[in-house]
Protein backbone atom coordinates (compact mmCIF):
# COMPACT_ATOMS: atom_id res chain seq x y z
CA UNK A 1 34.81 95.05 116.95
CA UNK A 2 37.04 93.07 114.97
CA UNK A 3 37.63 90.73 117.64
CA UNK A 4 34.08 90.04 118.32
CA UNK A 5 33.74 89.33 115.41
CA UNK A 6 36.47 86.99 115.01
CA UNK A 7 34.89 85.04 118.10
CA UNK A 8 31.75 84.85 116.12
CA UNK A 9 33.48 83.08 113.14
CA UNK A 10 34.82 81.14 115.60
CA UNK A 11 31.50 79.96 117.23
CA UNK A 12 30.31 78.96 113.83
CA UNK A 13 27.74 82.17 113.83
CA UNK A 14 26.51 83.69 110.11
CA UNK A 15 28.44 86.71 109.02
CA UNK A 16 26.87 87.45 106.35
CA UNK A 17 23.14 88.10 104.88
CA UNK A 18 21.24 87.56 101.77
CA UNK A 19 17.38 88.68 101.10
CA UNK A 20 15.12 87.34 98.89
CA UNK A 21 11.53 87.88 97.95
CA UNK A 22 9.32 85.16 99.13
CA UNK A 23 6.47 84.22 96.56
CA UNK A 24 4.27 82.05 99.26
CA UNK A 25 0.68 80.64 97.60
CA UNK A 26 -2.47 82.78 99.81
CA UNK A 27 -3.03 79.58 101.68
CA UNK A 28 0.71 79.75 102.76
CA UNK A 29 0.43 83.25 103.47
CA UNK A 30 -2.98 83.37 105.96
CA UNK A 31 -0.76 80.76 108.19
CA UNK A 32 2.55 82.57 107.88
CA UNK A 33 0.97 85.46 109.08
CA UNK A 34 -0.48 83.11 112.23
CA UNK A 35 2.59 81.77 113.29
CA UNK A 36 4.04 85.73 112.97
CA UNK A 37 1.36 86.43 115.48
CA UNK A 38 2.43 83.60 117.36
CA UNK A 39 6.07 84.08 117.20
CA UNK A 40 4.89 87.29 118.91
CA UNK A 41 3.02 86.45 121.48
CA UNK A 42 5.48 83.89 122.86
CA UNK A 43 8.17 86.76 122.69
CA UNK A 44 5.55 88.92 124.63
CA UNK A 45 4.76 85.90 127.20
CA UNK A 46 8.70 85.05 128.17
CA UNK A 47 9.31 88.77 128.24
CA UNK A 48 6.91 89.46 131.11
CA UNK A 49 7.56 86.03 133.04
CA UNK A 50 11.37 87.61 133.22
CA UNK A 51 10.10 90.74 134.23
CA UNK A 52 8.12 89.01 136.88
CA UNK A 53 10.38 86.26 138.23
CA UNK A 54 12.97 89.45 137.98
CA UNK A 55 11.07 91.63 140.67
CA UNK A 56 9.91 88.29 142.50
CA UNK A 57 13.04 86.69 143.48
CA UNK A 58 15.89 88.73 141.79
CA UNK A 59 16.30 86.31 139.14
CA UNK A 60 17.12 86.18 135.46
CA UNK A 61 15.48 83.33 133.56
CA UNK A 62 17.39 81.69 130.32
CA UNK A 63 16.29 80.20 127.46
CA UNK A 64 17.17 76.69 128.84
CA UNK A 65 14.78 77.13 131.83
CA UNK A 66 11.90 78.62 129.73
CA UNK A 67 11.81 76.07 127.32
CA UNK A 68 10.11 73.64 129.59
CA UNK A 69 7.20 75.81 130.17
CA UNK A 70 7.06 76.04 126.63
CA UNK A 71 6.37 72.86 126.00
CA UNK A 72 3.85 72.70 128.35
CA UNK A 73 2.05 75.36 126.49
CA UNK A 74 2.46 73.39 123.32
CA UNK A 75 0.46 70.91 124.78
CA UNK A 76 -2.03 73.36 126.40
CA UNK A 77 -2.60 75.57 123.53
CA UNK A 78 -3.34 74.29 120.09
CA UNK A 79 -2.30 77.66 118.55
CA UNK A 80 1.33 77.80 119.71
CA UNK A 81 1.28 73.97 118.57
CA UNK A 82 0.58 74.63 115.36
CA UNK A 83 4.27 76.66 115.32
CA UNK A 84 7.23 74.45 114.38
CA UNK A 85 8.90 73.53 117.27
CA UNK A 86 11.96 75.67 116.20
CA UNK A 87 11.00 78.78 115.75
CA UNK A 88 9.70 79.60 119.71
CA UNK A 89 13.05 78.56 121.10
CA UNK A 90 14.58 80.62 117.73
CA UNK A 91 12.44 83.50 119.61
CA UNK A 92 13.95 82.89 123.22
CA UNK A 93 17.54 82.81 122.17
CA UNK A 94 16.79 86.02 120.18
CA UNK A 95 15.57 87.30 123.52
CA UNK A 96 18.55 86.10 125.77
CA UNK A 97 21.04 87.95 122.86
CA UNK A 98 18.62 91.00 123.97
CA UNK A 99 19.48 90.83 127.28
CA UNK A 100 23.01 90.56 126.53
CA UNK A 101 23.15 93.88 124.33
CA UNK A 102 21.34 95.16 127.37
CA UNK A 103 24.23 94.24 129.99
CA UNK A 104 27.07 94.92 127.81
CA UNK A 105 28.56 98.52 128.44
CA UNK A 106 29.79 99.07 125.20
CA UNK A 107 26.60 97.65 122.84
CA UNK A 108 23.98 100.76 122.83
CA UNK A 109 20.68 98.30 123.04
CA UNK A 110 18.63 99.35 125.32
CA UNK A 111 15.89 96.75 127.44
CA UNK A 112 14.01 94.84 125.67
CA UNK A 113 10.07 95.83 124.52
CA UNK A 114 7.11 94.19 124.00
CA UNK A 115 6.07 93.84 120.62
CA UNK A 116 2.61 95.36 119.41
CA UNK A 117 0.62 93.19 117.43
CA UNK A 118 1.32 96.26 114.14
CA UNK A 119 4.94 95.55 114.11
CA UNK A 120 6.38 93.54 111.44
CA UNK A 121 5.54 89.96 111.19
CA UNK A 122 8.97 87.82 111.72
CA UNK A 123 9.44 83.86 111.63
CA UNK A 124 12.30 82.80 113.16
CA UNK A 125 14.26 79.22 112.15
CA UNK A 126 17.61 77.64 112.12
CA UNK A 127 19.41 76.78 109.60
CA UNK A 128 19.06 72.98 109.71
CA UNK A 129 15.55 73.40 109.90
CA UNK A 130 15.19 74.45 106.07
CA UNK A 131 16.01 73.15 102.92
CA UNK A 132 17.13 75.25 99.68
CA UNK A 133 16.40 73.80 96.09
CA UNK A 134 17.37 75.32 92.94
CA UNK A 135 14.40 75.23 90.34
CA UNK A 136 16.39 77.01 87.87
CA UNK A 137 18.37 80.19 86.79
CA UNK A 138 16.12 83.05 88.64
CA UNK A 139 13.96 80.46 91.05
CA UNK A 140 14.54 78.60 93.96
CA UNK A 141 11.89 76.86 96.56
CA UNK A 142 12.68 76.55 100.69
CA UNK A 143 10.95 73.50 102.35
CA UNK A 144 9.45 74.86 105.48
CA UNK A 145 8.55 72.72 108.20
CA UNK A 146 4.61 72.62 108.68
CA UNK A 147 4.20 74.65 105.50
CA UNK A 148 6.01 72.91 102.20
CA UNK A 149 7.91 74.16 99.93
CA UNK A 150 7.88 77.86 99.43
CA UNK A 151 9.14 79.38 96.11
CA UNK A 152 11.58 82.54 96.20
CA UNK A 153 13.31 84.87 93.91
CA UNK A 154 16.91 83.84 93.12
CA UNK A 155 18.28 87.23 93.09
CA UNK A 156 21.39 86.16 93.60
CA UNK A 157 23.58 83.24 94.51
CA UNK A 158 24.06 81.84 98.70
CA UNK A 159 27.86 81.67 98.68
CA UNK A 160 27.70 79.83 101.83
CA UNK A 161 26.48 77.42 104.33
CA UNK A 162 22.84 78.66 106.00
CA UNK A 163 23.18 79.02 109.74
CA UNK A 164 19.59 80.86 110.38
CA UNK A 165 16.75 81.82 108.50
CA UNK A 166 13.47 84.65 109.00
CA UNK A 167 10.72 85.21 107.00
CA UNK A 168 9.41 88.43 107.41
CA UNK A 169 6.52 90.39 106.14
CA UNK A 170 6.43 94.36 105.71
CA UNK A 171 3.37 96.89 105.73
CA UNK A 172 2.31 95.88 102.28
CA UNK A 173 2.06 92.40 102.36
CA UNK A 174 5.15 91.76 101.04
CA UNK A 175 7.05 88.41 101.90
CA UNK A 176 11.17 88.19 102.56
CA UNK A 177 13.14 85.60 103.79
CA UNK A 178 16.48 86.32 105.07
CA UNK A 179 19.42 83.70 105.26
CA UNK A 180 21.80 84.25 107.18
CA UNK A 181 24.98 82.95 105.41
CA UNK A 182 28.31 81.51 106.96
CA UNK A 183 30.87 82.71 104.07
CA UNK A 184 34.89 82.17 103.84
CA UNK A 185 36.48 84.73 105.35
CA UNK A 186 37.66 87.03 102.90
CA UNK A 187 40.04 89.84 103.40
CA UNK A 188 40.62 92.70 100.84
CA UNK A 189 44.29 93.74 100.37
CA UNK A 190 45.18 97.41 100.86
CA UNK A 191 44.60 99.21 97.52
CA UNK A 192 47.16 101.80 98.56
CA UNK A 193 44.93 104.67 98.40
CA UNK A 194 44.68 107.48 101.47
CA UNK A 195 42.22 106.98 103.53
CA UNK A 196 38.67 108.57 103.06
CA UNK A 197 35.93 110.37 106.01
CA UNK A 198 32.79 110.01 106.19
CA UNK A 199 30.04 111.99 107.44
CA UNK A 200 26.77 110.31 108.00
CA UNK A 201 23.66 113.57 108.55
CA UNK A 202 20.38 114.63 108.71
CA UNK A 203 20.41 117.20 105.91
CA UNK A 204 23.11 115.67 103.59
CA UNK A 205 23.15 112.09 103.17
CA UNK A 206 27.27 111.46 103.32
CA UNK A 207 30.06 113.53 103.17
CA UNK A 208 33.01 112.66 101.85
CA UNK A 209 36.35 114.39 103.28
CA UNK A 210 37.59 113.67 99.45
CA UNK A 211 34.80 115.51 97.68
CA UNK A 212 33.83 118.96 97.45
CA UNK A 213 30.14 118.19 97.19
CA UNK A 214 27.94 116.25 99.57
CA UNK A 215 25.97 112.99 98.42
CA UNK A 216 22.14 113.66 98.72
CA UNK A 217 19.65 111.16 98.21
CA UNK A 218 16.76 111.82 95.76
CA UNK A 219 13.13 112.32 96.99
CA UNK A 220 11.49 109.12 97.93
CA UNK A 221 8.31 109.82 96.54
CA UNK A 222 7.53 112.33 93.70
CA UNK A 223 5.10 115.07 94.13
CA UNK A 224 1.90 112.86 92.58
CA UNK A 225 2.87 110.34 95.39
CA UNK A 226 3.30 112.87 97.98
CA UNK A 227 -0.58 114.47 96.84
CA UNK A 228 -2.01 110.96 96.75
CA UNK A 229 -0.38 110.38 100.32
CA UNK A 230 -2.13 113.00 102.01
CA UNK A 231 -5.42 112.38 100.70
CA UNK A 232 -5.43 109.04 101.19
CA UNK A 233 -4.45 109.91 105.33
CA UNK A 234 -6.71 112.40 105.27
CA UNK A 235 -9.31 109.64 104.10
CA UNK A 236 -8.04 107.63 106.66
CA UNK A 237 -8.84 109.40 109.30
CA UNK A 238 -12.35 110.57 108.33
CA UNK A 239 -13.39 106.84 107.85
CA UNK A 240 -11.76 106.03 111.38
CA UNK A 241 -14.09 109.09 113.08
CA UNK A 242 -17.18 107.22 111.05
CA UNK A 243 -16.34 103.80 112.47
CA UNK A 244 -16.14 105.13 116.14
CA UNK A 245 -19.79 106.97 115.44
CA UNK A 246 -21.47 104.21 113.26
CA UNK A 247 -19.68 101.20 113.62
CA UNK A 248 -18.67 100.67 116.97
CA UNK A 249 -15.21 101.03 115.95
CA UNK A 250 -14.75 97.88 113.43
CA UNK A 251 -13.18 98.55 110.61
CA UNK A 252 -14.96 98.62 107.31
CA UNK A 253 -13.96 97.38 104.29
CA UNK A 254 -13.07 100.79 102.63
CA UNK A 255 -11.06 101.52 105.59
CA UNK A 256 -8.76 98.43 105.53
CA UNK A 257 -8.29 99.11 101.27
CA UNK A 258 -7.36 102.98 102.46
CA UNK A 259 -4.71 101.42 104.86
CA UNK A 260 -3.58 99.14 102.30
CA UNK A 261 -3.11 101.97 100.03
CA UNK A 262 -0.96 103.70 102.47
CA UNK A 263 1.18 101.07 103.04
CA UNK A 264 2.58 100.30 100.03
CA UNK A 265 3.25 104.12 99.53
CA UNK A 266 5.21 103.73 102.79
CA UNK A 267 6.90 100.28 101.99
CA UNK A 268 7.43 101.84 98.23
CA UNK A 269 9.55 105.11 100.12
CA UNK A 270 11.50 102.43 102.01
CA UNK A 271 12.81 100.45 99.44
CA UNK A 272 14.05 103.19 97.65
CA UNK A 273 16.42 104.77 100.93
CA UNK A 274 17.07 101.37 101.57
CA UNK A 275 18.11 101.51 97.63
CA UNK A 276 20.32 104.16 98.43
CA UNK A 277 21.90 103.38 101.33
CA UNK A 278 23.05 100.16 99.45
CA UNK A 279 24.63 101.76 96.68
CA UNK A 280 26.20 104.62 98.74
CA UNK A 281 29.08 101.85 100.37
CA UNK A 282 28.81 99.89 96.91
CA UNK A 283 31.67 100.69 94.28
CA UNK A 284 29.74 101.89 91.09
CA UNK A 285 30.04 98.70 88.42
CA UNK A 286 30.85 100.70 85.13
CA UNK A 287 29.45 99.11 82.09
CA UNK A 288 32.04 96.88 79.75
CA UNK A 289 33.42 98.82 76.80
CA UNK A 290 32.27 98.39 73.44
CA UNK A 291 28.33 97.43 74.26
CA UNK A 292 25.53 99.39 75.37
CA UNK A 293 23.13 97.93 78.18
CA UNK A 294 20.27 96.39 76.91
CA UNK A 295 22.04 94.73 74.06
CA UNK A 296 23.05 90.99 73.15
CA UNK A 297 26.04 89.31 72.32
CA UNK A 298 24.24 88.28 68.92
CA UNK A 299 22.67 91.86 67.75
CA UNK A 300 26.85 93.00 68.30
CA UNK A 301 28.20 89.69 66.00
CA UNK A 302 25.45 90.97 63.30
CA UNK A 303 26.54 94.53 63.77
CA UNK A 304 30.19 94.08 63.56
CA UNK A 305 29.39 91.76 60.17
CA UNK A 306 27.37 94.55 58.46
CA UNK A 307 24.26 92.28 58.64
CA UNK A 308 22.14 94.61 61.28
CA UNK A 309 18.51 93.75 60.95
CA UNK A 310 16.00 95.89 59.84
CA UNK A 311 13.36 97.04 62.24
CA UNK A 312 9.93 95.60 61.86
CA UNK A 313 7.13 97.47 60.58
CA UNK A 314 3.43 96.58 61.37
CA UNK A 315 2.49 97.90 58.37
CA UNK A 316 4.85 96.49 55.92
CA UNK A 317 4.00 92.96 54.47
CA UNK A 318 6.44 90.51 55.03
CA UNK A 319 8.37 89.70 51.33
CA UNK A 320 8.90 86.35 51.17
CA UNK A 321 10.92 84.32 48.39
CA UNK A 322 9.92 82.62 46.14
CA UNK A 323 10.82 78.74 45.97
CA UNK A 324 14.16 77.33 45.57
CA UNK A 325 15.37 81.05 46.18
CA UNK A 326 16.66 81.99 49.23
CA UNK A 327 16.92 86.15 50.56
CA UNK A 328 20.41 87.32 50.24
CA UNK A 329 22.15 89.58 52.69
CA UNK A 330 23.36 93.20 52.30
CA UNK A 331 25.74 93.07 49.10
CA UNK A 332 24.28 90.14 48.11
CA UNK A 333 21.29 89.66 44.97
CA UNK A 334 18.49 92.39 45.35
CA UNK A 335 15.09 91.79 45.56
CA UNK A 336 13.16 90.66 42.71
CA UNK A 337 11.41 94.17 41.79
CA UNK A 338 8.35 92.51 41.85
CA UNK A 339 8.64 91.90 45.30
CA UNK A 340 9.67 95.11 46.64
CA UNK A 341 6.75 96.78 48.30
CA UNK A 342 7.14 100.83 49.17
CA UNK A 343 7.80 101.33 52.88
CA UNK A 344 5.57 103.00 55.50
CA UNK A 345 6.07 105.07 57.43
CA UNK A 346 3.49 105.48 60.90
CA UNK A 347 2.72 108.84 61.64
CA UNK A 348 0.77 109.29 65.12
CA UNK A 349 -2.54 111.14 64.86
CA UNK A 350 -2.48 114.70 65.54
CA UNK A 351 -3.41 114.83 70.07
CA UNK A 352 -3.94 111.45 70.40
CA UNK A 353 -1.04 109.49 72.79
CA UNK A 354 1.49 106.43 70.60
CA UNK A 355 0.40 103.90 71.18
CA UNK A 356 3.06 100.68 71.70
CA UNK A 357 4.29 97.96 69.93
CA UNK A 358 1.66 95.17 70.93
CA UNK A 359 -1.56 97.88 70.45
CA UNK A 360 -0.37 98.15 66.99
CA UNK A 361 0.31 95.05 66.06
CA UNK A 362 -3.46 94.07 67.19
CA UNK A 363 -5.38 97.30 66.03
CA UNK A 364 -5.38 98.07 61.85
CA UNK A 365 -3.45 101.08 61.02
CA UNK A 366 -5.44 103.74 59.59
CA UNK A 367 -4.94 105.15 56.29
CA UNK A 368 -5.04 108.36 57.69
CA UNK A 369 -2.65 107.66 59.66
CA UNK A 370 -0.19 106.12 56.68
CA UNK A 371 2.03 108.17 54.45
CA UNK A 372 4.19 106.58 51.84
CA UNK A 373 7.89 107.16 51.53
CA UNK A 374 8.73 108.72 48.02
């Protein structure tokens, strides 16, 4: 392994990823989902003429040789022209690297398989093909070829130089694009620590030979999820029977919002093992001593100065000075006793649920619902 890999770097392949969420406009989005269908069906097409010049002549077919008839079909078919040109041959090398998983003895791929059209929706590229801008601290925009410039969450920085690029889709609706990243090669020194086992199960997530207890992962979806789940599959398959009877089969409109439903309860329970699967190999970041999380550098400078700031209460009028005097700090001049107004204190109404910050800085407080401080 580590000398494939090594022959990777060499070959100037990506050796590392980074995933971002993809914020594409819903005209972007109807035609990112035709070139996924595309992307498919040209994976689907060279699969079967292999298959077929296979049995015919004992023959294996290449990328090289298959991109001639696709460009034939580009000018045949107005649908697999409207692809960029690079992502159908992105498709047939990702289908020769399938056949080479499949011939190597010691990679456990198995022969390739046609892809139905409910699998996930992937876009293939190179890198050169693409072009990352910075907008600012948390956003960044890709220029796609045919497409524009798509805008993406800057979760977190490249690091590197872009070698190849996907933009997939998941059961929800969700957009991703992946990068994949040619980094410096950066080796760890030995921290002089013995050497830890892991066990990798069905019942227990990981078990570590240091450790007396296993690490489980939490439940993926909570018991309102779970109960929402099965109704909503047990919906599912009562409108299905209905369409057969009534409809023919086509799916109503009700049907395709109950599949929605269900698949962003299923994309929702895979982001979460994904979640923890990340943070099981991830060292746990402890938080810096001395500061909470949540708070600023400023709130600590006030706090360390004695000059903490009050917190602010809808239903106390604001004091302001008077002119040409200015409020003094804690140990400072008092308020005038004019000025000072009793405080309030907001006491929720007996069975009825708080209500936040915003709600009661719009709605009056009631007096009721006021007591004064003595």
């Amino acid at each position: 392994m580590p000398e494939r890999r090594e022959q990777r770097r060499r070959k100037g392949f990506a050796d590392s990823g980074r995933t971002y969420r993809l914020h594409p406009s819903p005209e972007q989005a109807e035609r990112l989902q035709e070139w996924g269908h595309t992307c498919r069906a040209v994976w689907n097409m060279a699969l079967e003429q292999r298959i077929y010049v296979h049995r015919q002549r004992g023959k294996t077919l290449r990328s090289g040789e298959q991109c001639r008839f696709l460009t034939q079909a580009r000018r045949d078919f107005e649908w697999v022209a409207d692809l960029p040109s690079q992502a159908p041959q992105q498709v047939l090398r990702h289908l020769d690297r399938a056949y080479d998983n499949y011939w190597n003895p010691d990679h456990p791929a198995e022969f390739p398989r046609f892809k139905k059209r409910t699998s996930r929706v992937a876009i293939p590229l190179p890198g050169q093909a693409v072009r990352v801008t910075k907008l600012n601290r948390h956003w960044a925009s890709v220029r796609v070829p045919k497409l524009g410039e798509v805008r993406f969450r800057l979760s977190r920085s490249l690091g590197g130089e872009i070698r190849n690029v996907s933009i997939r889709a998941d059961a929800a609706g969700r957009w991703s694009i992946a990068f994949g990243v040619r980094v410096p090669a950066r080796w760890a020194p030995p921290n002089g620590k013995p050497p830890v086992g892991v066990d990798f199960g069905v019942k227990h997530s990981a078990y570590l030979s240091d450790e007396e207890a296993p690490r489980l992962m939490d439940r993926t979806l909570t018991d309102g999820e779970k109960r929402r789940l099965v109704g909503l599959e047990r919906r599912r398959e009562r409108q299905i029977k209905q369409a057969k009877q009534r409809n023919g089969g086509k799916y109503s409109n009700r049907l395709k919002k109950t599949l929605r439903a269900i698949a962003e309860l299923r994309a929702r329970q895979a982001r979460r093992r994904l979640d923890f699967t990340h943070k099981l190999h991830r060292p746990r970041q402890e938080p810096r001593p001395g500061r909470h999380r949540g708070s600023s550098r400023a709130a600590d400078d006030q706090k360390r100065q004695g000059h903490e700031r009050p917190a602010w209460n809808p239903c106390r009028p604001e004091v302001r000075s008077e002119p040409g005097r200015s409020r003094q700090h804690a140990g400072g001049t008092p308020t005038p006793a004019r000025l000072q107004v009793p405080r309030l204190r907001i006491r929720p109404r007996p069975g009825a649920a708080r209500r936040n910050l915003a709600d009661v800085r719009r709605l009056p407080c009631p007096r009721r619902c006021i007591t004064r401080q003595p």
